[in-house]
C-alpha atoms as a PDB file:
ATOM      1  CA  UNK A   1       8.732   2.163 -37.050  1.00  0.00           C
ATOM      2  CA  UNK A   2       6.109   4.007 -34.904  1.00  0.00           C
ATOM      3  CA  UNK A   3       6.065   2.560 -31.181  1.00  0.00           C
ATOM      4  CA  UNK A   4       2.819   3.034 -29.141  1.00  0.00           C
ATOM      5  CA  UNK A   5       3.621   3.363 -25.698  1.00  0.00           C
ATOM      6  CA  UNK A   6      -0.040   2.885 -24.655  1.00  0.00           C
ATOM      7  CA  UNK A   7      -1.899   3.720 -21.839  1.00  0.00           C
ATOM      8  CA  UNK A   8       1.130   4.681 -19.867  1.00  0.00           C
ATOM      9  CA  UNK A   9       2.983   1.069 -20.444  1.00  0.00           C
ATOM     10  CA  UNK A  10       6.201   1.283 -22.241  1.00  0.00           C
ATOM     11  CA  UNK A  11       6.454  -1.081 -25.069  1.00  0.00           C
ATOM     12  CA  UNK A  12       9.213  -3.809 -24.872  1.00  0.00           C
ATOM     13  CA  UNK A  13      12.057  -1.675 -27.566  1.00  0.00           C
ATOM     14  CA  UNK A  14      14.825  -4.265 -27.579  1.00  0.00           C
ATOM     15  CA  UNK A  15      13.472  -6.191 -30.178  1.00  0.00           C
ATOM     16  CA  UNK A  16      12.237  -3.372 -32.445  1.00  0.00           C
ATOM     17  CA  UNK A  17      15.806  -1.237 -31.980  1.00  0.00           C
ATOM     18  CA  UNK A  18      17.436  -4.443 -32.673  1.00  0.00           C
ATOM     19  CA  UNK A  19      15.817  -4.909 -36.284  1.00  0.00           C
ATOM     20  CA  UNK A  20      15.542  -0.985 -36.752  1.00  0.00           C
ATOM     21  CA  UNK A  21      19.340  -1.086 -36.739  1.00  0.00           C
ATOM     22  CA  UNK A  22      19.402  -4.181 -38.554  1.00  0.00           C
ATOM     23  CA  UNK A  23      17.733  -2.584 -41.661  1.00  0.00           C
ATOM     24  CA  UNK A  24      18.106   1.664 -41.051  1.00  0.00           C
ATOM     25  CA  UNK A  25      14.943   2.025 -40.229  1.00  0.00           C
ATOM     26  CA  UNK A  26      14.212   5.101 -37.667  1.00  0.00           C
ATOM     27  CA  UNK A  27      12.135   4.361 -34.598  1.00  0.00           C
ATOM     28  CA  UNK A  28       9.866   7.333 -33.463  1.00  0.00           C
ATOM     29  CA  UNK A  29       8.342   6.771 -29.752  1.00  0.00           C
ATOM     30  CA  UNK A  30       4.503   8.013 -29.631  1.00  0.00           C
ATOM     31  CA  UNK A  31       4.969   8.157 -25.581  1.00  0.00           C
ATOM     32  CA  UNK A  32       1.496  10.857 -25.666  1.00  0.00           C
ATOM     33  CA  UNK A  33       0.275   8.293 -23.323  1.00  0.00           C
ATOM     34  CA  UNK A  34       3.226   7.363 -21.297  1.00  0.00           C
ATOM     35  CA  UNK A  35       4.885  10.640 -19.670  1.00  0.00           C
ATOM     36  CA  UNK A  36       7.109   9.290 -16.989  1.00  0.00           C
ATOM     37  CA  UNK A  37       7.150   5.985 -18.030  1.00  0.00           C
ATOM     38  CA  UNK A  38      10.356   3.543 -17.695  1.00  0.00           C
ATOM     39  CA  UNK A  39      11.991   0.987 -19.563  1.00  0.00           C
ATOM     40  CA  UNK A  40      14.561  -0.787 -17.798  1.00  0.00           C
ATOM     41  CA  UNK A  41      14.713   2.195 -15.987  1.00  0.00           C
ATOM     42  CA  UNK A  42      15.266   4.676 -18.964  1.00  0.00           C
ATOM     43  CA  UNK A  43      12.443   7.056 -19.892  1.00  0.00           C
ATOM     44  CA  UNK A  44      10.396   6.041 -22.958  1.00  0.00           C
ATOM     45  CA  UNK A  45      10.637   8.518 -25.360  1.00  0.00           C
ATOM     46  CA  UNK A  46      14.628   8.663 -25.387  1.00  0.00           C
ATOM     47  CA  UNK A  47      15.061   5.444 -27.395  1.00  0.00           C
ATOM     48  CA  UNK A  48      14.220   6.550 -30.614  1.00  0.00           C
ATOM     49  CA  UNK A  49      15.550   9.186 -33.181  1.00  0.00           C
ATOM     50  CA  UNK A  50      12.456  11.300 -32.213  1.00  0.00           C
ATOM     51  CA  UNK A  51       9.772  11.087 -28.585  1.00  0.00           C
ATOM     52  CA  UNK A  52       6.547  12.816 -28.983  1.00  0.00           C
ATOM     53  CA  UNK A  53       4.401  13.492 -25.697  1.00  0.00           C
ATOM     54  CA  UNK A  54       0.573  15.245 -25.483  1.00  0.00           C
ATOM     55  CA  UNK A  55      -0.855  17.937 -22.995  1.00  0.00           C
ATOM     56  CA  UNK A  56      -3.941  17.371 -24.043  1.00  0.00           C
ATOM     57  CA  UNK A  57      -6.825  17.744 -21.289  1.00  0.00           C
ATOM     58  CA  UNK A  58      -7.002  14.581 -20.178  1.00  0.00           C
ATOM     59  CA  UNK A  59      -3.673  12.931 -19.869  1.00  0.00           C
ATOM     60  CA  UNK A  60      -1.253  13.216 -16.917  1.00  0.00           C
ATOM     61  CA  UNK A  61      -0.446  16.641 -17.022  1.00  0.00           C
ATOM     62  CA  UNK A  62      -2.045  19.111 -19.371  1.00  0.00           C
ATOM     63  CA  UNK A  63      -1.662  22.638 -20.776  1.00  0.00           C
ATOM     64  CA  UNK A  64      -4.802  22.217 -22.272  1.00  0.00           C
ATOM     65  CA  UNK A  65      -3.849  20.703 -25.639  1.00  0.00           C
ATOM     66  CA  UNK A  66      -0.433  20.311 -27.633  1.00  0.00           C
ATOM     67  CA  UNK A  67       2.370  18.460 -26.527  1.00  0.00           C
ATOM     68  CA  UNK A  68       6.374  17.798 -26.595  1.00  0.00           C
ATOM     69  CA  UNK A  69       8.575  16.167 -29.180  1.00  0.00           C
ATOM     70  CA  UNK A  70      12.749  15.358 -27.664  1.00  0.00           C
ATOM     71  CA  UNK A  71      15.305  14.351 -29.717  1.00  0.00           C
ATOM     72  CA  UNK A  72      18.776  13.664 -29.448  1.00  0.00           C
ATOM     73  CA  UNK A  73      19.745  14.952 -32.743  1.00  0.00           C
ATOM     74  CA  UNK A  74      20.244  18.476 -33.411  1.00  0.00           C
ATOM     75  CA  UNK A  75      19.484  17.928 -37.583  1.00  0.00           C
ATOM     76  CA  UNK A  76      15.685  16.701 -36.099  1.00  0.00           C
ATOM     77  CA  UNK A  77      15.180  19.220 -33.489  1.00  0.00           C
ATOM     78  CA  UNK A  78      16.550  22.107 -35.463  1.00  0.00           C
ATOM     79  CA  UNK A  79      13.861  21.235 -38.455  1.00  0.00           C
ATOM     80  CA  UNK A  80      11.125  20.719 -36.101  1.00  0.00           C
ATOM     81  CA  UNK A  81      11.452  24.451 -34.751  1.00  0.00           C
ATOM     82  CA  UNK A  82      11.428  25.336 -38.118  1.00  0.00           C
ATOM     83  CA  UNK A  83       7.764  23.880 -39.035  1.00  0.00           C
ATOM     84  CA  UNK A  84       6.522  24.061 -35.811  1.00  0.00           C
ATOM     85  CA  UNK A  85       7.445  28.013 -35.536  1.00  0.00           C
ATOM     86  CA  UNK A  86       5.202  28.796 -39.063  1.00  0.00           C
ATOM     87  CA  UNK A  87       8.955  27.599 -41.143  1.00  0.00           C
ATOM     88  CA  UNK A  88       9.792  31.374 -40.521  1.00  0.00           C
ATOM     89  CA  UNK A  89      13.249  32.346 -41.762  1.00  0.00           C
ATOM     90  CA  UNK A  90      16.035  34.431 -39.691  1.00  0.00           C
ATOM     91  CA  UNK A  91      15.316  37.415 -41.032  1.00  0.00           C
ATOM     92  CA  UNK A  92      14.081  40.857 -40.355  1.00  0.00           C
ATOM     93  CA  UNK A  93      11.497  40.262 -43.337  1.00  0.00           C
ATOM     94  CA  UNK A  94       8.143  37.948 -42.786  1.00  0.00           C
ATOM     95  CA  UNK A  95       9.570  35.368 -45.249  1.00  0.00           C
ATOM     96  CA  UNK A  96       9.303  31.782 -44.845  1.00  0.00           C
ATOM     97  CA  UNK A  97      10.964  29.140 -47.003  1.00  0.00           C
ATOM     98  CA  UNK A  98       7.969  26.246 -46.883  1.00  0.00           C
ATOM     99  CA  UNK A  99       4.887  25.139 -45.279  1.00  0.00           C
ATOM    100  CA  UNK A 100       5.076  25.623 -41.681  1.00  0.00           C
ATOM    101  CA  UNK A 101       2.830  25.578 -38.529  1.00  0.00           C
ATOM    102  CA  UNK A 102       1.967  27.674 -35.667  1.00  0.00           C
ATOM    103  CA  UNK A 103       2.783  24.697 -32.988  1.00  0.00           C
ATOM    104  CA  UNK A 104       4.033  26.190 -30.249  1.00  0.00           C
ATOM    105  CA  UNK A 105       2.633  26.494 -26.453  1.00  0.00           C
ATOM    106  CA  UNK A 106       1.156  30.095 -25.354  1.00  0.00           C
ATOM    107  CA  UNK A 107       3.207  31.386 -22.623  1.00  0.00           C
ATOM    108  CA  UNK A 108       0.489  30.377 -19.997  1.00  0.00           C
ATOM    109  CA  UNK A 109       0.355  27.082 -21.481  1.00  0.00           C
ATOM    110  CA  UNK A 110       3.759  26.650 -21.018  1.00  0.00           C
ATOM    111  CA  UNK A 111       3.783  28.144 -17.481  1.00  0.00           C
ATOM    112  CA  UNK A 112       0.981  25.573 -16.653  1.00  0.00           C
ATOM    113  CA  UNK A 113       2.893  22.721 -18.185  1.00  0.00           C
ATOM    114  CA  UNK A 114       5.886  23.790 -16.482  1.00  0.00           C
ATOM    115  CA  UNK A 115       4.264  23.797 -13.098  1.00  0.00           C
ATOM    116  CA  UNK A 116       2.374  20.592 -13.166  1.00  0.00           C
ATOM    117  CA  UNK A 117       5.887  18.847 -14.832  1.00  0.00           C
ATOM    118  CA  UNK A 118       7.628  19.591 -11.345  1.00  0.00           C
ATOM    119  CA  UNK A 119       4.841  17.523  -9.639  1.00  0.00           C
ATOM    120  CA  UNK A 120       4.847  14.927 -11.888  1.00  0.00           C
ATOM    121  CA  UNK A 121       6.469  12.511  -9.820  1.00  0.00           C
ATOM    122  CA  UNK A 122       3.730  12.694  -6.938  1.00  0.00           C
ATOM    123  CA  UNK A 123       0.626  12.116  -9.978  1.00  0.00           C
ATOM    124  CA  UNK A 124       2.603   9.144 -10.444  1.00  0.00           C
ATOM    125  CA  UNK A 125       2.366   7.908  -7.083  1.00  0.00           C
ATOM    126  CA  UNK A 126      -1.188   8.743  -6.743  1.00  0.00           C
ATOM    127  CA  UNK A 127      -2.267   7.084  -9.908  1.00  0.00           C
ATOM    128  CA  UNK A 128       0.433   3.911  -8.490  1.00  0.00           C
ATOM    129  CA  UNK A 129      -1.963   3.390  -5.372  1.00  0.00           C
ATOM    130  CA  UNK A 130      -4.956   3.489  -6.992  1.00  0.00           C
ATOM    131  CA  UNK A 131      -3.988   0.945  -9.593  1.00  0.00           C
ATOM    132  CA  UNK A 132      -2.557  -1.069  -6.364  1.00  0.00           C
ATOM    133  CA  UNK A 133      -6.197  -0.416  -5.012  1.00  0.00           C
ATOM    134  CA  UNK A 134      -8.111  -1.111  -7.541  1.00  0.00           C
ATOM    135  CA  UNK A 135      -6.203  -4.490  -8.167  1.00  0.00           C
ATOM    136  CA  UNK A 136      -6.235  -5.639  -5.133  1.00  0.00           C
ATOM    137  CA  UNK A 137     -10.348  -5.372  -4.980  1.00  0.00           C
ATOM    138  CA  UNK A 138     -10.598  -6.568  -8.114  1.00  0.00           C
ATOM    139  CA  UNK A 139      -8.535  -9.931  -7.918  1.00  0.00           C
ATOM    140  CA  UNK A 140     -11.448 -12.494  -6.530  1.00  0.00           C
ATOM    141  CA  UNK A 141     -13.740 -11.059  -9.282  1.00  0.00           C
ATOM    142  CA  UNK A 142     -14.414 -13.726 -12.018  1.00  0.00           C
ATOM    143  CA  UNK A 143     -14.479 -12.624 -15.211  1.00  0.00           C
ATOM    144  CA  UNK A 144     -12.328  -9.266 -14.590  1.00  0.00           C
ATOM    145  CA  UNK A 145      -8.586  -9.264 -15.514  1.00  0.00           C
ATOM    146  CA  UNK A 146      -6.387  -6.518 -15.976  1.00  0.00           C
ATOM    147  CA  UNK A 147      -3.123  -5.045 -17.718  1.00  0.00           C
ATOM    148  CA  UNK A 148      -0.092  -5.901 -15.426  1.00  0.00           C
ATOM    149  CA  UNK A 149       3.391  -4.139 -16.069  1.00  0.00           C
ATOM    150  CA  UNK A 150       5.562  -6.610 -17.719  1.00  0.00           C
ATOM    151  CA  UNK A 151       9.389  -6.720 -15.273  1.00  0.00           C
ATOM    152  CA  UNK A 152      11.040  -4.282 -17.363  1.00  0.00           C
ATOM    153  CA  UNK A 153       8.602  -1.614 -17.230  1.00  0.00           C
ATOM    154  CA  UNK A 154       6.992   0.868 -15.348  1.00  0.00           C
ATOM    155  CA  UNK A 155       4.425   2.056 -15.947  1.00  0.00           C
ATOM    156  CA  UNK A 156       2.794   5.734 -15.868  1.00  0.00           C
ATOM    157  CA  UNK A 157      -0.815   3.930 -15.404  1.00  0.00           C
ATOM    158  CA  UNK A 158      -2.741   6.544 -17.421  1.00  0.00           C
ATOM    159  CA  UNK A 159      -5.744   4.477 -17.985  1.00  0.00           C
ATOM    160  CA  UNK A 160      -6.730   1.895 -15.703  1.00  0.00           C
ATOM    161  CA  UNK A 161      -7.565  -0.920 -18.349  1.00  0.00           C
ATOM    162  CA  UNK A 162      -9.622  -4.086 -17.672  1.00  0.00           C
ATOM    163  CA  UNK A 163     -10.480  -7.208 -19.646  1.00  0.00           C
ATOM    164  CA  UNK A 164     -14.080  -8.716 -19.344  1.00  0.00           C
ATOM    165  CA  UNK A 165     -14.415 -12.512 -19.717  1.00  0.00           C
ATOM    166  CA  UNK A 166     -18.286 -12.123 -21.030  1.00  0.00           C
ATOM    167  CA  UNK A 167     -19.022 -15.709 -19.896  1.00  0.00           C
ATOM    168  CA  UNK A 168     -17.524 -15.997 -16.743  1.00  0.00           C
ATOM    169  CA  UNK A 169     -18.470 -12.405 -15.695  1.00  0.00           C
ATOM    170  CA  UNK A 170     -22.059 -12.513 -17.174  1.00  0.00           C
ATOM    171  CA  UNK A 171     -22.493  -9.343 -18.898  1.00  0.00           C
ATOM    172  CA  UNK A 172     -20.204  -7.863 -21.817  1.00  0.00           C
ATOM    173  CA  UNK A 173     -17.738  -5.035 -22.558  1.00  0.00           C
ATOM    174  CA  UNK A 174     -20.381  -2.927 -24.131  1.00  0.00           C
ATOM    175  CA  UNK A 175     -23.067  -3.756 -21.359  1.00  0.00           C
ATOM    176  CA  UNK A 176     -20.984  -2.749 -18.327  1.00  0.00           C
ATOM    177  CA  UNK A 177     -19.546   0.177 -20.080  1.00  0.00           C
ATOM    178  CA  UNK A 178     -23.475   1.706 -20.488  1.00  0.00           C
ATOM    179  CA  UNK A 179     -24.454   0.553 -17.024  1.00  0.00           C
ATOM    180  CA  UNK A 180     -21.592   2.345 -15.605  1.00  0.00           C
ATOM    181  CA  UNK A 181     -21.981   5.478 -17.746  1.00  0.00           C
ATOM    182  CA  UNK A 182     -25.568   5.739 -16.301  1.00  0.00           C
ATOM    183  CA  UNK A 183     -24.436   5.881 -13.339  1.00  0.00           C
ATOM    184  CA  UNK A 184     -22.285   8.958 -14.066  1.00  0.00           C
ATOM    185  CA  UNK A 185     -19.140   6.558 -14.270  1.00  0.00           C
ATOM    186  CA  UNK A 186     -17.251   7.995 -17.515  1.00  0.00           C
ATOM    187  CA  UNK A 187     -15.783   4.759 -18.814  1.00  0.00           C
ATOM    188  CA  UNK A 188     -14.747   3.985 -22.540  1.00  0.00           C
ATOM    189  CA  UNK A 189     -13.326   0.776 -24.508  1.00  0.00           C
ATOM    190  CA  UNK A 190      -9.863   0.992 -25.453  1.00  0.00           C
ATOM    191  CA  UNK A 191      -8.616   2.337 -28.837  1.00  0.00           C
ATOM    192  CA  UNK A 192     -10.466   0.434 -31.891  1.00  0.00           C
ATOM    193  CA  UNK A 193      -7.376  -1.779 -33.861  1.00  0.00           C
ATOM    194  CA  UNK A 194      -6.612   0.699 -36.496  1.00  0.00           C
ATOM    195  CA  UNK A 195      -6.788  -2.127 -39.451  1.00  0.00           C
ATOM    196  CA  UNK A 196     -10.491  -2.028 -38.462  1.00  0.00           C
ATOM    197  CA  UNK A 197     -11.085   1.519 -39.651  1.00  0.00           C
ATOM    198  CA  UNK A 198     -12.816   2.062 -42.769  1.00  0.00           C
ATOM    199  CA  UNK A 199      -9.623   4.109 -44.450  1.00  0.00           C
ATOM    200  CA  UNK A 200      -6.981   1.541 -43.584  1.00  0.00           C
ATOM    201  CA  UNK A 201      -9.186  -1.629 -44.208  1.00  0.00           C
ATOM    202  CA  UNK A 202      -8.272  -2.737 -47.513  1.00  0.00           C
ATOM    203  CA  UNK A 203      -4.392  -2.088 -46.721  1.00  0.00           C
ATOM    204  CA  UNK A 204      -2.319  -5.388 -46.156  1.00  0.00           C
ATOM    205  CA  UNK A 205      -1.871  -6.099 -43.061  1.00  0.00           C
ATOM    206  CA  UNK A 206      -0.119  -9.132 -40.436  1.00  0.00           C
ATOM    207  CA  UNK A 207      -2.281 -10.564 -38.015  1.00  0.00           C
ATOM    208  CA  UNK A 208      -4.533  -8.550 -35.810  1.00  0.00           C
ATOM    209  CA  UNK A 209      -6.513 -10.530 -34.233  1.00  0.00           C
ATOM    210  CA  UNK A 210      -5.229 -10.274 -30.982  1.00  0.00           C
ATOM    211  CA  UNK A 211      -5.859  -6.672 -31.165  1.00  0.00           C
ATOM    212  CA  UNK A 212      -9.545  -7.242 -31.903  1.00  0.00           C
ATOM    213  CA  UNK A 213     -10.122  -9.805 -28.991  1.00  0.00           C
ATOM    214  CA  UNK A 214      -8.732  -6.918 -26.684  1.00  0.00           C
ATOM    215  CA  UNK A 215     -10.763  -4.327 -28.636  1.00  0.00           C
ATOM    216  CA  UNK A 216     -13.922  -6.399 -27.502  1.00  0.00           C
ATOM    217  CA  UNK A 217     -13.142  -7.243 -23.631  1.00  0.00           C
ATOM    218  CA  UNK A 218     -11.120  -4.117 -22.879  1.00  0.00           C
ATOM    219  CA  UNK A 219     -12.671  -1.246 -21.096  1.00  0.00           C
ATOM    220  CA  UNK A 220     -10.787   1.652 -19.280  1.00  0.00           C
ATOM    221  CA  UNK A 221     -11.807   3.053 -15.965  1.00  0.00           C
ATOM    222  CA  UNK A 222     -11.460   5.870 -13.862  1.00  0.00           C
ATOM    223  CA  UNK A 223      -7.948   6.632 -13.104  1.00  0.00           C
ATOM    224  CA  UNK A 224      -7.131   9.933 -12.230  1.00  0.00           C
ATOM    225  CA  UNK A 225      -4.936  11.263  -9.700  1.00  0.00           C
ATOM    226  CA  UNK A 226      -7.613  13.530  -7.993  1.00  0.00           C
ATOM    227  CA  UNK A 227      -9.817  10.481  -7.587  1.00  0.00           C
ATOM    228  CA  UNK A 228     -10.625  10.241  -3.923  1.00  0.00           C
ATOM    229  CA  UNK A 229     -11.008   7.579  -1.944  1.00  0.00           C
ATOM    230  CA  UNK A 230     -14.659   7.457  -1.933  1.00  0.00           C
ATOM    231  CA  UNK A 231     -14.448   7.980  -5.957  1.00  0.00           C
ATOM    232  CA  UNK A 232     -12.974   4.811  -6.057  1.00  0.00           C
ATOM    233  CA  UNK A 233     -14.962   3.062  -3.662  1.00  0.00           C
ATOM    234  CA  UNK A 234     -17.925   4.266  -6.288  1.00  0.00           C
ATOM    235  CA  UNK A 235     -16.182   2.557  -9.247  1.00  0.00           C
ATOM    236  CA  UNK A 236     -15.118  -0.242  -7.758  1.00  0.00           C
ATOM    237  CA  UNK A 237     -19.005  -1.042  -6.379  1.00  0.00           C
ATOM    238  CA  UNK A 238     -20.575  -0.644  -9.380  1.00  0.00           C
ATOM    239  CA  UNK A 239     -18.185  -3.221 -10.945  1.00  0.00           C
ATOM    240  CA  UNK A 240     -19.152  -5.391  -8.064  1.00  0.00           C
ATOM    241  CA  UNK A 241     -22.929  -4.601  -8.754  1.00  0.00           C
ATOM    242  CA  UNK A 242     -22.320  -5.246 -12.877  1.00  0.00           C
ATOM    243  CA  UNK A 243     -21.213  -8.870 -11.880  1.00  0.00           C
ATOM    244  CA  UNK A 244     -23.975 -11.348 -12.916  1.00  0.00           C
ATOM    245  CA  UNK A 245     -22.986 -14.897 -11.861  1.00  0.00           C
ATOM    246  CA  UNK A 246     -23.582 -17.432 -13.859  1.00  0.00           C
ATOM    247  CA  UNK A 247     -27.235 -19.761 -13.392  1.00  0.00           C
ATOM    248  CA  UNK A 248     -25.870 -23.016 -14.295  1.00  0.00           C
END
């Protein structure tokens, strides 16, 4: 069982440990979006047999690309050194026993990493009070609703994700997300439901229409911990501007 931590929000793992232990099934955490993250006070990413994290350039501390995977179990992490480090044998001799990779960080990159890991509680705040900001401005405007964290978690906020009732706000997803872009506001929709996809969409599959409701309201905005003050004031107007009440 894969579980999606997404856009920084842990997902709630009682349920799917409970049946994963029910049946043997292994639980991997994909927490690429969710360094720092808690559930019930635990970090997501120690739950399962296997945590993967991503550096990649835009998430909440980068060493440019490439990422983490922690594990408990020293079976797991001992064979993912071995295909992440080309499957390279102990030996004097070039001689490796499968297929392996060349996965590991560059010394910089792992210097950078390093560096920005020690400040990773104060991103957190930042990003904290800017989602506090940004919620607070945003709660008397119809139409605009956003993800809160659910009691258990807590979340590492690395999108800022809003939903956009198209009647009650009078423009769509799509139409705010080009208005805003214009105006040099990098926005994007969240992540298409993967059942959609052309190479998955004759697979079976259990309900999903929830995902695709989100899919068409949802719309992540600036949310980075360098965002000034007056960065935010920007985003926040030009939601205020995008508002079209309603004739009737």
């Amino acid at each position: 069982i894969l579980a999606v931590h997404i856009y920084g929000h842990p997902v709630d793992l009682d349920p799917i440990l409970e049946v994963a232990a029910e049946y043997g099934i292994p639980v991997i955490e994909d927490a690429a979006e969710s360094l720092g993250a808690l559930y019930k006070g635990r970090h997501v990413g120690t739950f399962g047999c296997l945590g993967c994290f991503s550096f990649n350039g835009n998430k909440v501390i980068t060493t440019g690309g490439g990422g983490m995977i922690v594990t408990d179990d020293p079976e797991l992490a001992g064979r993912a050194k071995h295909l992440t480090t080309q499957a390279r044998l102990p030996e004097l001799e070039y001689r490796h026993d499968e297929i392996g990779f060349n996965y590991g960080l560059t010394n910089v990159q792992a210097a950078l990493g390093v560096a920005q890991l020690e400040q990773l509680t104060m991103f957190l705040e930042k990003k904290r009070a800017i989602v506090s900001r940004y919620s607070e401005y945003l709660k008397d405007l119809p139409g605009i609703s956003w993800v809160n964290e659910a009691p258990w978690a807590r979340s590492s906020w690395w999108m800022y994700s809003i939903l956009i009732d198209t009647e009650r706000y009078g423009r769509d997803r799509n139409e705010v997300m080009s208005i805003l872009n214009e105006r040099e506001i990098h926005t994007r929709p969240v992540w298409t439901p993967i059942h959609t996809l052309p190479i998955y969409s004759t697979y079976p599959r259990v309900g999903g229409q929830t995902a695709e409701e989100l899919f068409s309201q949802g719309l992540c905005v600036p949310c980075s911990a360098s965002l000034s003050h007056s960065d935010q004031d920007v985003v926040l107007e030009h939601l205020r501007k995008c508002y079209r009440p309603s004739s009737r």
